[in-house]
PDB file of N, CA and C in Angstrom:
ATOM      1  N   UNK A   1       0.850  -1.169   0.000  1.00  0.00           N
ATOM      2  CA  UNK A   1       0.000   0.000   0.000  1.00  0.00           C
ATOM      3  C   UNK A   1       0.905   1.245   0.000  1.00  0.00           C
ATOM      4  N   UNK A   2       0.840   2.084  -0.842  1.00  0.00           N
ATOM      5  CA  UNK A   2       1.609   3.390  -0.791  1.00  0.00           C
ATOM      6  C   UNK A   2       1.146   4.441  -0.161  1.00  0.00           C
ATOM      7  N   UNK A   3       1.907   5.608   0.236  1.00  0.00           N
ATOM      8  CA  UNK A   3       2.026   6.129   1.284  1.00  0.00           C
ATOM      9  C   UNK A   3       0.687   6.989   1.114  1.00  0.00           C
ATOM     10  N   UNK A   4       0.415   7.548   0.367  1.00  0.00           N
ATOM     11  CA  UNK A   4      -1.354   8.531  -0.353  1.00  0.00           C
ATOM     12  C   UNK A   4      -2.765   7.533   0.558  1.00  0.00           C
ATOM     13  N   UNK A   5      -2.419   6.120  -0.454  1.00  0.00           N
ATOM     14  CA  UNK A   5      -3.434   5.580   0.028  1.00  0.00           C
ATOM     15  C   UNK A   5      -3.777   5.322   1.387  1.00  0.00           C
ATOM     16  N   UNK A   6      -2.538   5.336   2.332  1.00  0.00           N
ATOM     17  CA  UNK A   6      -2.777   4.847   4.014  1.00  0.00           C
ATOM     18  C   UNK A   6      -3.000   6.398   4.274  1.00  0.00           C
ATOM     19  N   UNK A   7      -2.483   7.425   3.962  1.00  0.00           N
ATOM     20  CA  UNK A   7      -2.944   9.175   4.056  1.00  0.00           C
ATOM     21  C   UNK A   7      -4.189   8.945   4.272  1.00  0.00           C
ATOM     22  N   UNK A   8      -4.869   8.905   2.802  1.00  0.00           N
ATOM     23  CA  UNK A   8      -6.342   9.008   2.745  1.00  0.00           C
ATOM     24  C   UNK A   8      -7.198   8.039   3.630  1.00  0.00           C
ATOM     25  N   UNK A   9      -6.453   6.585   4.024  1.00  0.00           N
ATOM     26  CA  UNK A   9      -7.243   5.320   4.480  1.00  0.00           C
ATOM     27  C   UNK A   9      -7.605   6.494   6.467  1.00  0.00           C
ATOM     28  N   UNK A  10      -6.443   6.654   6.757  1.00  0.00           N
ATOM     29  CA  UNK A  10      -5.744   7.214   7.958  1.00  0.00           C
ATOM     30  C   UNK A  10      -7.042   8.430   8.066  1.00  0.00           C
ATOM     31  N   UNK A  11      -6.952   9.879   7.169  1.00  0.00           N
ATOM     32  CA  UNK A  11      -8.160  10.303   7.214  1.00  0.00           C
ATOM     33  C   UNK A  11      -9.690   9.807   7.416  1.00  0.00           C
ATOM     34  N   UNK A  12      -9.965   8.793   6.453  1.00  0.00           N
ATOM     35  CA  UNK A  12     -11.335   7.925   6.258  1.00  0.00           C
ATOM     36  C   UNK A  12     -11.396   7.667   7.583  1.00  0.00           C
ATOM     37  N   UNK A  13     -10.725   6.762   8.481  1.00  0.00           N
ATOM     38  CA  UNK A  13     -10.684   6.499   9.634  1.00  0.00           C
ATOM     39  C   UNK A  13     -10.966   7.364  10.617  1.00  0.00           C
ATOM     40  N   UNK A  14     -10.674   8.397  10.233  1.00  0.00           N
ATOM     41  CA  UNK A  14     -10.578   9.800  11.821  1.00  0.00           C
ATOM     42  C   UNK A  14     -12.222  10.255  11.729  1.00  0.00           C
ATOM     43  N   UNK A  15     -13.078  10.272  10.988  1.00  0.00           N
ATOM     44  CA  UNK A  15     -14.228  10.665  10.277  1.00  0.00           C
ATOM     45  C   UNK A  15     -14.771  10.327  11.828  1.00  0.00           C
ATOM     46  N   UNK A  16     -15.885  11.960  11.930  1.00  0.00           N
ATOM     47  CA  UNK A  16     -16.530  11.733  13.274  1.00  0.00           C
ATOM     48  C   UNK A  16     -17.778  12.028  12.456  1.00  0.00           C
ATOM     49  N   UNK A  17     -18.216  10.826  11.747  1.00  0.00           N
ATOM     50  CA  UNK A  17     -19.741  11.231  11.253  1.00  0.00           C
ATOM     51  C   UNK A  17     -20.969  12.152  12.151  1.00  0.00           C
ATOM     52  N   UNK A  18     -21.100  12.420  13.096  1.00  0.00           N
ATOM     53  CA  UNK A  18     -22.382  12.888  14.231  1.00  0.00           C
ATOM     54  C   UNK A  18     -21.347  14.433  14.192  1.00  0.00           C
ATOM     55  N   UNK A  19     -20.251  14.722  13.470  1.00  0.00           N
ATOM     56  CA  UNK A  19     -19.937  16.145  13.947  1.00  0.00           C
ATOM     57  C   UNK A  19     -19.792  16.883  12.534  1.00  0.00           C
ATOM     58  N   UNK A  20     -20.512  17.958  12.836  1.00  0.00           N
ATOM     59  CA  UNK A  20     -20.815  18.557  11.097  1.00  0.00           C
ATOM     60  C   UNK A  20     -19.348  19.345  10.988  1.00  0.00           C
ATOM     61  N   UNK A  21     -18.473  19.524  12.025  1.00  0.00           N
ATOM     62  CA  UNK A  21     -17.465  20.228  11.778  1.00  0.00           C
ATOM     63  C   UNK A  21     -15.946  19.432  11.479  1.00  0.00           C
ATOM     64  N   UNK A  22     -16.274  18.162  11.688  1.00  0.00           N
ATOM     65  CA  UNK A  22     -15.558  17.377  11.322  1.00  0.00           C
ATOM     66  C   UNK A  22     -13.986  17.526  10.127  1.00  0.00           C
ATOM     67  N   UNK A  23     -13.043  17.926  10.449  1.00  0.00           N
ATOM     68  CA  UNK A  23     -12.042  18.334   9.623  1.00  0.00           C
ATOM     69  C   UNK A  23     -12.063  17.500   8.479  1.00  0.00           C
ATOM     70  N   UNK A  24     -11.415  15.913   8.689  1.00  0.00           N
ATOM     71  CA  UNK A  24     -11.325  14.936   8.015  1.00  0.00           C
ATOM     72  C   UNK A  24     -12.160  14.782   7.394  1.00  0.00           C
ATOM     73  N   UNK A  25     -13.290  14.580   7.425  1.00  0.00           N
ATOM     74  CA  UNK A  25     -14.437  14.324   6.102  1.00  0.00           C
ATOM     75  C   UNK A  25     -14.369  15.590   5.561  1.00  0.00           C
ATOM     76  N   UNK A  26     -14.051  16.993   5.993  1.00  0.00           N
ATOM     77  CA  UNK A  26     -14.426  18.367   5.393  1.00  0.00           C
ATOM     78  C   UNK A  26     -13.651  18.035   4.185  1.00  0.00           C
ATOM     79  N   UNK A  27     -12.324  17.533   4.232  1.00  0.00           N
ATOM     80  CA  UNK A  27     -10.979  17.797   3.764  1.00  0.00           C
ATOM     81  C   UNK A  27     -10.982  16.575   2.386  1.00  0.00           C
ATOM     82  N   UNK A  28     -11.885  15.716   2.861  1.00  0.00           N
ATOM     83  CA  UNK A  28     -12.266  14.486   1.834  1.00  0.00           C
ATOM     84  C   UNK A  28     -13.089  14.731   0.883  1.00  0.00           C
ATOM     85  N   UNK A  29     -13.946  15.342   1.529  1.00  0.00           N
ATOM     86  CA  UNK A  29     -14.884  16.178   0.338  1.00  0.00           C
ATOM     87  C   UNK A  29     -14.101  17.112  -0.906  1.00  0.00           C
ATOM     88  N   UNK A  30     -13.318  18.048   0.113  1.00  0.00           N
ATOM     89  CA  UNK A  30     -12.840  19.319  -0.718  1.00  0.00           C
ATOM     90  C   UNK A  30     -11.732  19.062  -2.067  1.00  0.00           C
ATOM     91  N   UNK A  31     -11.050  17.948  -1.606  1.00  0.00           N
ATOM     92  CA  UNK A  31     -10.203  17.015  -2.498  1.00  0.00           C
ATOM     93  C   UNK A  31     -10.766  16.561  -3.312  1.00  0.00           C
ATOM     94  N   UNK A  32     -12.322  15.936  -3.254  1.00  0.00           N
ATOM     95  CA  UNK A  32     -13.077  15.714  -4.752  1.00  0.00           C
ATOM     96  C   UNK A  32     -13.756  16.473  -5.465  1.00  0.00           C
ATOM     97  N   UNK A  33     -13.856  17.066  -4.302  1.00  0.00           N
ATOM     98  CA  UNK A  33     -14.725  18.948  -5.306  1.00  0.00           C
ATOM     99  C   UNK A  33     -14.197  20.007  -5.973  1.00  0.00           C
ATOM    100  N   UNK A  34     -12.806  19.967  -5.398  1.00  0.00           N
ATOM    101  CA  UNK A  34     -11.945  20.840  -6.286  1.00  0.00           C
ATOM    102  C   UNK A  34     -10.564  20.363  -6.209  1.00  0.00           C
ATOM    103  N   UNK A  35     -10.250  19.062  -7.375  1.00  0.00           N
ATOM    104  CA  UNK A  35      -8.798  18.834  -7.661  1.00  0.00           C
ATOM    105  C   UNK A  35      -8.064  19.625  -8.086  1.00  0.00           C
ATOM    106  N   UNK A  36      -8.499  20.527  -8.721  1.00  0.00           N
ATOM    107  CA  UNK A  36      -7.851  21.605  -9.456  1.00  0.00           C
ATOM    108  C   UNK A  36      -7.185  22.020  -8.454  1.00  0.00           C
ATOM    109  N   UNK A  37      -7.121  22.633  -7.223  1.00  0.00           N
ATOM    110  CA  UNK A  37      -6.699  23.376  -6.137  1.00  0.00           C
ATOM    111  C   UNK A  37      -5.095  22.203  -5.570  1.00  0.00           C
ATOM    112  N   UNK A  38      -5.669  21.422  -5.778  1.00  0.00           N
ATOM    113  CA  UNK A  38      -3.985  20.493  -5.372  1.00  0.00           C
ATOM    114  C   UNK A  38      -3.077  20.595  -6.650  1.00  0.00           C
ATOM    115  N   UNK A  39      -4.168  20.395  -7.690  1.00  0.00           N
ATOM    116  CA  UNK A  39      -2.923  20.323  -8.829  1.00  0.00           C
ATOM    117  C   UNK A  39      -1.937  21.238  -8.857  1.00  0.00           C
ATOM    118  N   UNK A  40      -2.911  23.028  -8.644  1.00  0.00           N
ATOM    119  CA  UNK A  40      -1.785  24.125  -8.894  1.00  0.00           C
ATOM    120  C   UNK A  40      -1.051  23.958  -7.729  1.00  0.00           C
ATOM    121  N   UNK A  41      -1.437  23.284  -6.108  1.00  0.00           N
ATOM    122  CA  UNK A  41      -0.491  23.325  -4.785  1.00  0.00           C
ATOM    123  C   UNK A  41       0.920  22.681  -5.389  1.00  0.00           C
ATOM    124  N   UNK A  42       0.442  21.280  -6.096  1.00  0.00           N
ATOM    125  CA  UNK A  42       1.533  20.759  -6.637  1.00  0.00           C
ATOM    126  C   UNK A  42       2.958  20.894  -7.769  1.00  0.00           C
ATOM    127  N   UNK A  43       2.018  21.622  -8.383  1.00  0.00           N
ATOM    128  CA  UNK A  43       1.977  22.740  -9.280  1.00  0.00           C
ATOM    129  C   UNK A  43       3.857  23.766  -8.964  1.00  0.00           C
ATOM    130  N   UNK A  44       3.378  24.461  -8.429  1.00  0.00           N
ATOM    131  CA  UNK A  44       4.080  25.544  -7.434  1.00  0.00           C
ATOM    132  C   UNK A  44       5.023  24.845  -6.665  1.00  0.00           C
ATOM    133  N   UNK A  45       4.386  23.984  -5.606  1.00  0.00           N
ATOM    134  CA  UNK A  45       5.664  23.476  -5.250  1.00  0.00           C
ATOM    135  C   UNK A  45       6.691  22.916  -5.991  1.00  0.00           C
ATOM    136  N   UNK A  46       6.148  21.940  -6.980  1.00  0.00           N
ATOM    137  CA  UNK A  46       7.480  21.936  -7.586  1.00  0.00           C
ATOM    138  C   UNK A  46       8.357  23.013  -7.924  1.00  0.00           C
ATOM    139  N   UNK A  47       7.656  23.881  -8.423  1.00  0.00           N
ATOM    140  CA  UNK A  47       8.112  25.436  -8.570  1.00  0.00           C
ATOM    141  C   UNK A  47       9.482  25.787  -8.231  1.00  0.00           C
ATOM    142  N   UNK A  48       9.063  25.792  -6.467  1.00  0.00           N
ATOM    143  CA  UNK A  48       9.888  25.728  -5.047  1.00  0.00           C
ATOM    144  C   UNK A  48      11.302  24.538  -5.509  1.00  0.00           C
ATOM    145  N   UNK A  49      10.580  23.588  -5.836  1.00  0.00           N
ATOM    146  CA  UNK A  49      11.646  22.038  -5.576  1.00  0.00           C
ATOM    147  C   UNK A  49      12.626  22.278  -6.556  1.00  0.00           C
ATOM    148  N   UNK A  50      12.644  22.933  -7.770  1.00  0.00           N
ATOM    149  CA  UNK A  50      13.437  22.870  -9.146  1.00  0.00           C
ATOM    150  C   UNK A  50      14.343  24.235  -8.880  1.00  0.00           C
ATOM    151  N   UNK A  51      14.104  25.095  -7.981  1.00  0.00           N
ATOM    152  CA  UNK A  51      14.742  26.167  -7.730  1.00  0.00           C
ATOM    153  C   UNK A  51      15.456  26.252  -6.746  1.00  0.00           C
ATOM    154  N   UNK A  52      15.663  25.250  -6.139  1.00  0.00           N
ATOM    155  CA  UNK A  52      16.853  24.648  -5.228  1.00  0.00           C
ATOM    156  C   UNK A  52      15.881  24.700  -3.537  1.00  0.00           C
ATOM    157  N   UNK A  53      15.084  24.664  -3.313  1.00  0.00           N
ATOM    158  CA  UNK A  53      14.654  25.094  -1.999  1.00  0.00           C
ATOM    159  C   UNK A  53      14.864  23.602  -1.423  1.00  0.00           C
ATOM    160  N   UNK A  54      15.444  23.167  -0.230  1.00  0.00           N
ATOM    161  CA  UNK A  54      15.021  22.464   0.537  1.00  0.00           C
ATOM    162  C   UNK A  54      14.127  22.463   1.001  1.00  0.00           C
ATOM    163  N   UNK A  55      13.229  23.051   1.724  1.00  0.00           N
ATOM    164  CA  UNK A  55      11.817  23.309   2.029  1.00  0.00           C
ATOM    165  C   UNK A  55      11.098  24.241   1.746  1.00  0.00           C
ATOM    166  N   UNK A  56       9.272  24.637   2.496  1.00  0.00           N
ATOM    167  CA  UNK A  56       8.737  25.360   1.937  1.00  0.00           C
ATOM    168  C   UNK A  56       7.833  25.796   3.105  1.00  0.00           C
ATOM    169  N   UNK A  57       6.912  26.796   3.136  1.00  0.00           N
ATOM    170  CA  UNK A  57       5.928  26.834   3.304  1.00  0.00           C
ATOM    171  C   UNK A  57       4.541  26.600   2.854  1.00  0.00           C
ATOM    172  N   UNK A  58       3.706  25.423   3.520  1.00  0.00           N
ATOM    173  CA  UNK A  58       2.652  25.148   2.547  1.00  0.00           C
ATOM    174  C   UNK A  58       1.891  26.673   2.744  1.00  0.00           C
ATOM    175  N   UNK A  59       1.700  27.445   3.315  1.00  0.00           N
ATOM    176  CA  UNK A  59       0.686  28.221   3.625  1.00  0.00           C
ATOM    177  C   UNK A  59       1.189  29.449   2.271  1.00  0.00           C
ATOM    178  N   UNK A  60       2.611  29.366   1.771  1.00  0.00           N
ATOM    179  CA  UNK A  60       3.313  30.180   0.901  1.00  0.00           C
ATOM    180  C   UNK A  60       2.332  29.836  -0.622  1.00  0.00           C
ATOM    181  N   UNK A  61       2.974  28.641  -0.569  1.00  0.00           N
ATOM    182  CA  UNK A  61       2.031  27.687  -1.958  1.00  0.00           C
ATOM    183  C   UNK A  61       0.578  27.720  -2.087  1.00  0.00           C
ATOM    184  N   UNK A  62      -0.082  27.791  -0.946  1.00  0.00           N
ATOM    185  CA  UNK A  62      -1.459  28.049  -1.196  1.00  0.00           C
ATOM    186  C   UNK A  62      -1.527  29.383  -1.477  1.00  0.00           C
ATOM    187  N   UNK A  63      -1.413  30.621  -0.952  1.00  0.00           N
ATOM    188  CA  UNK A  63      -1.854  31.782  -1.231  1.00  0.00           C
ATOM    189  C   UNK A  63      -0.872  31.923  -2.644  1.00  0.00           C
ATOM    190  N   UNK A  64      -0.087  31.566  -2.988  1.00  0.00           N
ATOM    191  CA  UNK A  64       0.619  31.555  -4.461  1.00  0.00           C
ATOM    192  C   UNK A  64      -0.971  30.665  -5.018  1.00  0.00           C
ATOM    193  N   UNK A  65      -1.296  30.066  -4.850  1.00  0.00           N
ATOM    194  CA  UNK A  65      -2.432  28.966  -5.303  1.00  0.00           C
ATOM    195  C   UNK A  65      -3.658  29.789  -5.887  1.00  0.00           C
ATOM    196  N   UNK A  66      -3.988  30.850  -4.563  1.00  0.00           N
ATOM    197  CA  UNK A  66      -5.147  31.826  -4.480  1.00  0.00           C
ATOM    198  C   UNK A  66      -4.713  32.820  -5.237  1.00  0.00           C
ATOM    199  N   UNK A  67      -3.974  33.439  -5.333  1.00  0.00           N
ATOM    200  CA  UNK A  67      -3.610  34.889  -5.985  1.00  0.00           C
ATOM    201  C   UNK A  67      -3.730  34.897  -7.514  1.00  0.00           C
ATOM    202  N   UNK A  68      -2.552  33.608  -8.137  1.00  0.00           N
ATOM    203  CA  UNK A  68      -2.938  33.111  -9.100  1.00  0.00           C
ATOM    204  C   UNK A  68      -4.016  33.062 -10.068  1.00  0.00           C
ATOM    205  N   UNK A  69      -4.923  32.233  -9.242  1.00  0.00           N
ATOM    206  CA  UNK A  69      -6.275  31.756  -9.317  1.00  0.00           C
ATOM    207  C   UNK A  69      -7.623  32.907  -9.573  1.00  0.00           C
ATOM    208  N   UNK A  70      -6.735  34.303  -8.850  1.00  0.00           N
ATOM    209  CA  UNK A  70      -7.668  35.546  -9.131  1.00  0.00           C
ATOM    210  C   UNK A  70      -6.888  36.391  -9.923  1.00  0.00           C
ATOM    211  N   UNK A  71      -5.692  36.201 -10.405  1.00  0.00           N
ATOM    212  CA  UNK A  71      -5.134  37.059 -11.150  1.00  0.00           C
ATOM    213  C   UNK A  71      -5.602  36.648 -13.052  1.00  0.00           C
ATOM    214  N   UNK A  72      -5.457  35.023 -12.672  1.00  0.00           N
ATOM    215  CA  UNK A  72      -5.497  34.748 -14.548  1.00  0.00           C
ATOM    216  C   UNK A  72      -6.565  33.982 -14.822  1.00  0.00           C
ATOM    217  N   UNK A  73      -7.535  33.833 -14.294  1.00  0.00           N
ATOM    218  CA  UNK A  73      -8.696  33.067 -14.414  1.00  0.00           C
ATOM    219  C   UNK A  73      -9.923  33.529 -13.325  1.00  0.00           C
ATOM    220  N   UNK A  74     -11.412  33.054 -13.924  1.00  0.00           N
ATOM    221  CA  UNK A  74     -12.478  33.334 -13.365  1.00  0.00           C
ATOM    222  C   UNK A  74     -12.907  32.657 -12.251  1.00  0.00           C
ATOM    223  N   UNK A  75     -11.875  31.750 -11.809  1.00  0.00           N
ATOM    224  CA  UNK A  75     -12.298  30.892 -11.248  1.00  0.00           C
ATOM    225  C   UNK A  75     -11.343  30.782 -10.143  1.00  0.00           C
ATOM    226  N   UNK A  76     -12.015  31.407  -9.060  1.00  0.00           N
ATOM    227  CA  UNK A  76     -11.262  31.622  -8.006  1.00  0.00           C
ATOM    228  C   UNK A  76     -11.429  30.314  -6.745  1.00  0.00           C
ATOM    229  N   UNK A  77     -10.445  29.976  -6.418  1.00  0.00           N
ATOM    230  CA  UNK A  77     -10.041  28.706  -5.156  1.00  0.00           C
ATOM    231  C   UNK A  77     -10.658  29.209  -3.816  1.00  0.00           C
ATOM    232  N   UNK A  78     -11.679  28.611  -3.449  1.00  0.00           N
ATOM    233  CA  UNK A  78     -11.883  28.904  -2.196  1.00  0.00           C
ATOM    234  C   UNK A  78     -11.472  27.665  -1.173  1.00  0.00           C
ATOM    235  N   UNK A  79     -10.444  27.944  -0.349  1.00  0.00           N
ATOM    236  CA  UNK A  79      -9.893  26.592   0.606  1.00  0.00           C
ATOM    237  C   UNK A  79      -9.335  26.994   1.914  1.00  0.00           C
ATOM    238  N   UNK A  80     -10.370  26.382   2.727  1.00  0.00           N
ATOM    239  CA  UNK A  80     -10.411  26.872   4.174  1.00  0.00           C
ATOM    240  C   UNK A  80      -8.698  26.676   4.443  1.00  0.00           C
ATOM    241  N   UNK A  81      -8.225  27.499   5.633  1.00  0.00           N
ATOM    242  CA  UNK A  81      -6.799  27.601   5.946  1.00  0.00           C
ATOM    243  C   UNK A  81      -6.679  26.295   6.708  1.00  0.00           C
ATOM    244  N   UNK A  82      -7.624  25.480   7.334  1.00  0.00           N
ATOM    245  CA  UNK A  82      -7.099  24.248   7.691  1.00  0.00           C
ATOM    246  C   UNK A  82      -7.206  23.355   7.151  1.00  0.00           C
ATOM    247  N   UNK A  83      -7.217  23.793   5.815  1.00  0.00           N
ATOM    248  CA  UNK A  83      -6.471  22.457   4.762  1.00  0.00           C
ATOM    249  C   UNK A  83      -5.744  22.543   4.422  1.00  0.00           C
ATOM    250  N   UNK A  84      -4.787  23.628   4.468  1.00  0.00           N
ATOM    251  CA  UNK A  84      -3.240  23.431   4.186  1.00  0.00           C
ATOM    252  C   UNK A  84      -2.009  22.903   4.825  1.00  0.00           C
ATOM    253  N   UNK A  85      -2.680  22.350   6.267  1.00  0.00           N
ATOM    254  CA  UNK A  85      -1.623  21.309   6.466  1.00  0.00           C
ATOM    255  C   UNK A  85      -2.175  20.064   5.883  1.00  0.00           C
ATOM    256  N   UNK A  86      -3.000  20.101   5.554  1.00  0.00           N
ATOM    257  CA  UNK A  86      -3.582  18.891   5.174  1.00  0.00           C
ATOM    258  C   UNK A  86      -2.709  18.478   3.641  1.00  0.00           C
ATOM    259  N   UNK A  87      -2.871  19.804   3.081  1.00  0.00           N
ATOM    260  CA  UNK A  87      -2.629  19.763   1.489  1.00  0.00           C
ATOM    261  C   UNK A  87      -0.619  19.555   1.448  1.00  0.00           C
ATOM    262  N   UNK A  88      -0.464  19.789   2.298  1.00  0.00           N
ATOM    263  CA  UNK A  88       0.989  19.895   3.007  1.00  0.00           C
ATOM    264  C   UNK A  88       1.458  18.101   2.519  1.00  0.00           C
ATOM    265  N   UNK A  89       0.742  17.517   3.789  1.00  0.00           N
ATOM    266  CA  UNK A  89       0.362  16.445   4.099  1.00  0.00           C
ATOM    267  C   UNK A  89       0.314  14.979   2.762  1.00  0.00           C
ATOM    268  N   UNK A  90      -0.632  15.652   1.942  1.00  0.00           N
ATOM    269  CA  UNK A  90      -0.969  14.825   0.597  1.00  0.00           C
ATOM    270  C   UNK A  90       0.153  15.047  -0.143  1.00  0.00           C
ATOM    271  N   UNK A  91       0.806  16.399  -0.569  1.00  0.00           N
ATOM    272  CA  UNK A  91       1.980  16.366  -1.502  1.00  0.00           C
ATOM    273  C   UNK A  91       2.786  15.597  -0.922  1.00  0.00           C
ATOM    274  N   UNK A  92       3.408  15.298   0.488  1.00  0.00           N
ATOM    275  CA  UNK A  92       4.512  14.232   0.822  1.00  0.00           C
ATOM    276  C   UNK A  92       4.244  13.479   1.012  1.00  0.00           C
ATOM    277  N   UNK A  93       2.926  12.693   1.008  1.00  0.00           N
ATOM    278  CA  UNK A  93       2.302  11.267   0.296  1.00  0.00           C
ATOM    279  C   UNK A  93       2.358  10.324  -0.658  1.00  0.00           C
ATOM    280  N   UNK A  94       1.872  11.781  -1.986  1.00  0.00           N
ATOM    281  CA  UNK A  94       1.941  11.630  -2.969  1.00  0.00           C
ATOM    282  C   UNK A  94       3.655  11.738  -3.390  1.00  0.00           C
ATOM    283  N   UNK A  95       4.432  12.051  -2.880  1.00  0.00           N
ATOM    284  CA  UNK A  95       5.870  12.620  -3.580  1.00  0.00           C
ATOM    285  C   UNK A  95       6.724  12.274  -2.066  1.00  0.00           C
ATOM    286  N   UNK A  96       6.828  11.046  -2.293  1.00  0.00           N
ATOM    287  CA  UNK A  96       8.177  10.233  -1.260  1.00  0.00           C
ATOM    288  C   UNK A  96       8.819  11.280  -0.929  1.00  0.00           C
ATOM    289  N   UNK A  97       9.487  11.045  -2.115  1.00  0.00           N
ATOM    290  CA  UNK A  97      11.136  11.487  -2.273  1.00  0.00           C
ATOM    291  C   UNK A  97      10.985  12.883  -1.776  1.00  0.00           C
ATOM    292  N   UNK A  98      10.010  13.730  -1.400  1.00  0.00           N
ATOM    293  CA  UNK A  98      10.158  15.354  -0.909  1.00  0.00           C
ATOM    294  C   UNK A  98       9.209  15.230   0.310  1.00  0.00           C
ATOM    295  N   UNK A  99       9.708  13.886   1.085  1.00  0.00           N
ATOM    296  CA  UNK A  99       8.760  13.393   2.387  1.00  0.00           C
ATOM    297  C   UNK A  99       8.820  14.896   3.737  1.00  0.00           C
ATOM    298  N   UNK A 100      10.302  15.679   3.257  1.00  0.00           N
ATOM    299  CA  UNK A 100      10.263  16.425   4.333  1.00  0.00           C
ATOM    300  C   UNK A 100      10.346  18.276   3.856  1.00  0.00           C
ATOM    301  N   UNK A 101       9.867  17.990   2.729  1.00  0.00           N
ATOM    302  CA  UNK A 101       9.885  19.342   2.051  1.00  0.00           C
ATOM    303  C   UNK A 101       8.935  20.310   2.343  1.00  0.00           C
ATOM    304  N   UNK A 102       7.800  20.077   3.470  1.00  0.00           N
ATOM    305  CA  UNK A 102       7.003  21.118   4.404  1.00  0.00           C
ATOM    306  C   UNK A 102       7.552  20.378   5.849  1.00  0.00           C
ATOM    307  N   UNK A 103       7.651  21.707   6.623  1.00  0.00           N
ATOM    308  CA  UNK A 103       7.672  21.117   8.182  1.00  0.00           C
ATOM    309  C   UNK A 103       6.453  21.241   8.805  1.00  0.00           C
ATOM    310  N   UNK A 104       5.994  20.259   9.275  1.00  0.00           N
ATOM    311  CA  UNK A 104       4.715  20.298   9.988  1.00  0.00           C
ATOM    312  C   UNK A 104       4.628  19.879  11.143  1.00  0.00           C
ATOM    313  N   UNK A 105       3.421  20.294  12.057  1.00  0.00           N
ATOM    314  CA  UNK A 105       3.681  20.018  13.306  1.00  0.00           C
ATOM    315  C   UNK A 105       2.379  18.724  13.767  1.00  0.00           C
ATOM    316  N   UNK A 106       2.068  18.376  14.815  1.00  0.00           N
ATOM    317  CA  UNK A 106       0.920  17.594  14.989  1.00  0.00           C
ATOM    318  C   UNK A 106      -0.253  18.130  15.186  1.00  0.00           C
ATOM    319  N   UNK A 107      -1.134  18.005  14.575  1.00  0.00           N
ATOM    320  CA  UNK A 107      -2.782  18.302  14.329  1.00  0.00           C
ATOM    321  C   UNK A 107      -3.277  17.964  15.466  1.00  0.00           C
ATOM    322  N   UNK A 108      -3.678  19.480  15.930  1.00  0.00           N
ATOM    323  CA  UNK A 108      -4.732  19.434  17.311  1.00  0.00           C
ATOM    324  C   UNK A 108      -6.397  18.845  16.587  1.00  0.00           C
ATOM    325  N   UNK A 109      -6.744  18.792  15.656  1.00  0.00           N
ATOM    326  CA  UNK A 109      -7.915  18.320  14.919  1.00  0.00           C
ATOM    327  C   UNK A 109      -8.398  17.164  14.483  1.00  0.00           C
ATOM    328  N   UNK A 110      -7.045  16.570  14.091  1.00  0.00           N
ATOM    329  CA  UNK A 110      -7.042  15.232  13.260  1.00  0.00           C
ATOM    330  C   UNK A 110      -5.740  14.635  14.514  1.00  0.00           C
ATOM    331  N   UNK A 111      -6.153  13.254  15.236  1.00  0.00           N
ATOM    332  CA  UNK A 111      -4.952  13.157  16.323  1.00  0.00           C
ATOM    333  C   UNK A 111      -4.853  12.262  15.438  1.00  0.00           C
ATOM    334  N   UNK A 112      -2.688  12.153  15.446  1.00  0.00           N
ATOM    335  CA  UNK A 112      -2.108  11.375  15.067  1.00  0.00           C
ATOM    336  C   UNK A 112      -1.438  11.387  13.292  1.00  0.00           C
ATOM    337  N   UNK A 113      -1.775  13.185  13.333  1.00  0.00           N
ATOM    338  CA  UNK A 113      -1.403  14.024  12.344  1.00  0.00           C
ATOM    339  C   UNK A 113      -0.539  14.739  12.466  1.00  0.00           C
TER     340      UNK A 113
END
């Protein structure tokens, strides 16, 4: 099983169905409702990765994400700020090899994040 799929399995799991504020399902949803919004996260970071950075700020990459998003197109990203550790999270899932290319800390929301 690769590292995305136990991500996402790991989320699925945290799911407090009876709580409408629920991060983890928020964050499951928002990932199928608007892929577009990871692609450009991914997008950018590489950006970051090809220009020598050892690390990054995800919160840098998202508002690079948003600004973007209202500068050259009609179609503006709306993505709550506590999905960007999340979105943090999925790029070093999805992308081993840059396992430590955001520093993140542990999720008071999602335990064991």
């Amino acid at each position: 099983m690769d590292n995305e799929t136990k991500f996402i399995e790991f989320l699925q799991a945290s799911r407090k169905p009876n709580d409408k504020d629920c991060l983890a399902s928020d964050f499951l949803r928002h990932i199928i409702k608007e892929p577009q919004f990871y692609a450009a996260f991914e997008h950018y970071t590489y950006q970051m990765i090809r220009r020598g950075r050892d690390f990054c700020s995800p919160w840098m990459v998202a508002n690079r994400v948003r600004w973007e998003s209202h500068l050259k197109s009609d179609e503006k990203y709306k993505v709550r700020n506590d999905y960007i550790a999340l979105y943090a999270r999925l790029f070093m899932a999805r992308n081993i090899q840059h396992h430590n290319f955001f520093k993140t800390k542990p999720m008071k929301r999602i335990k064991g994040l």
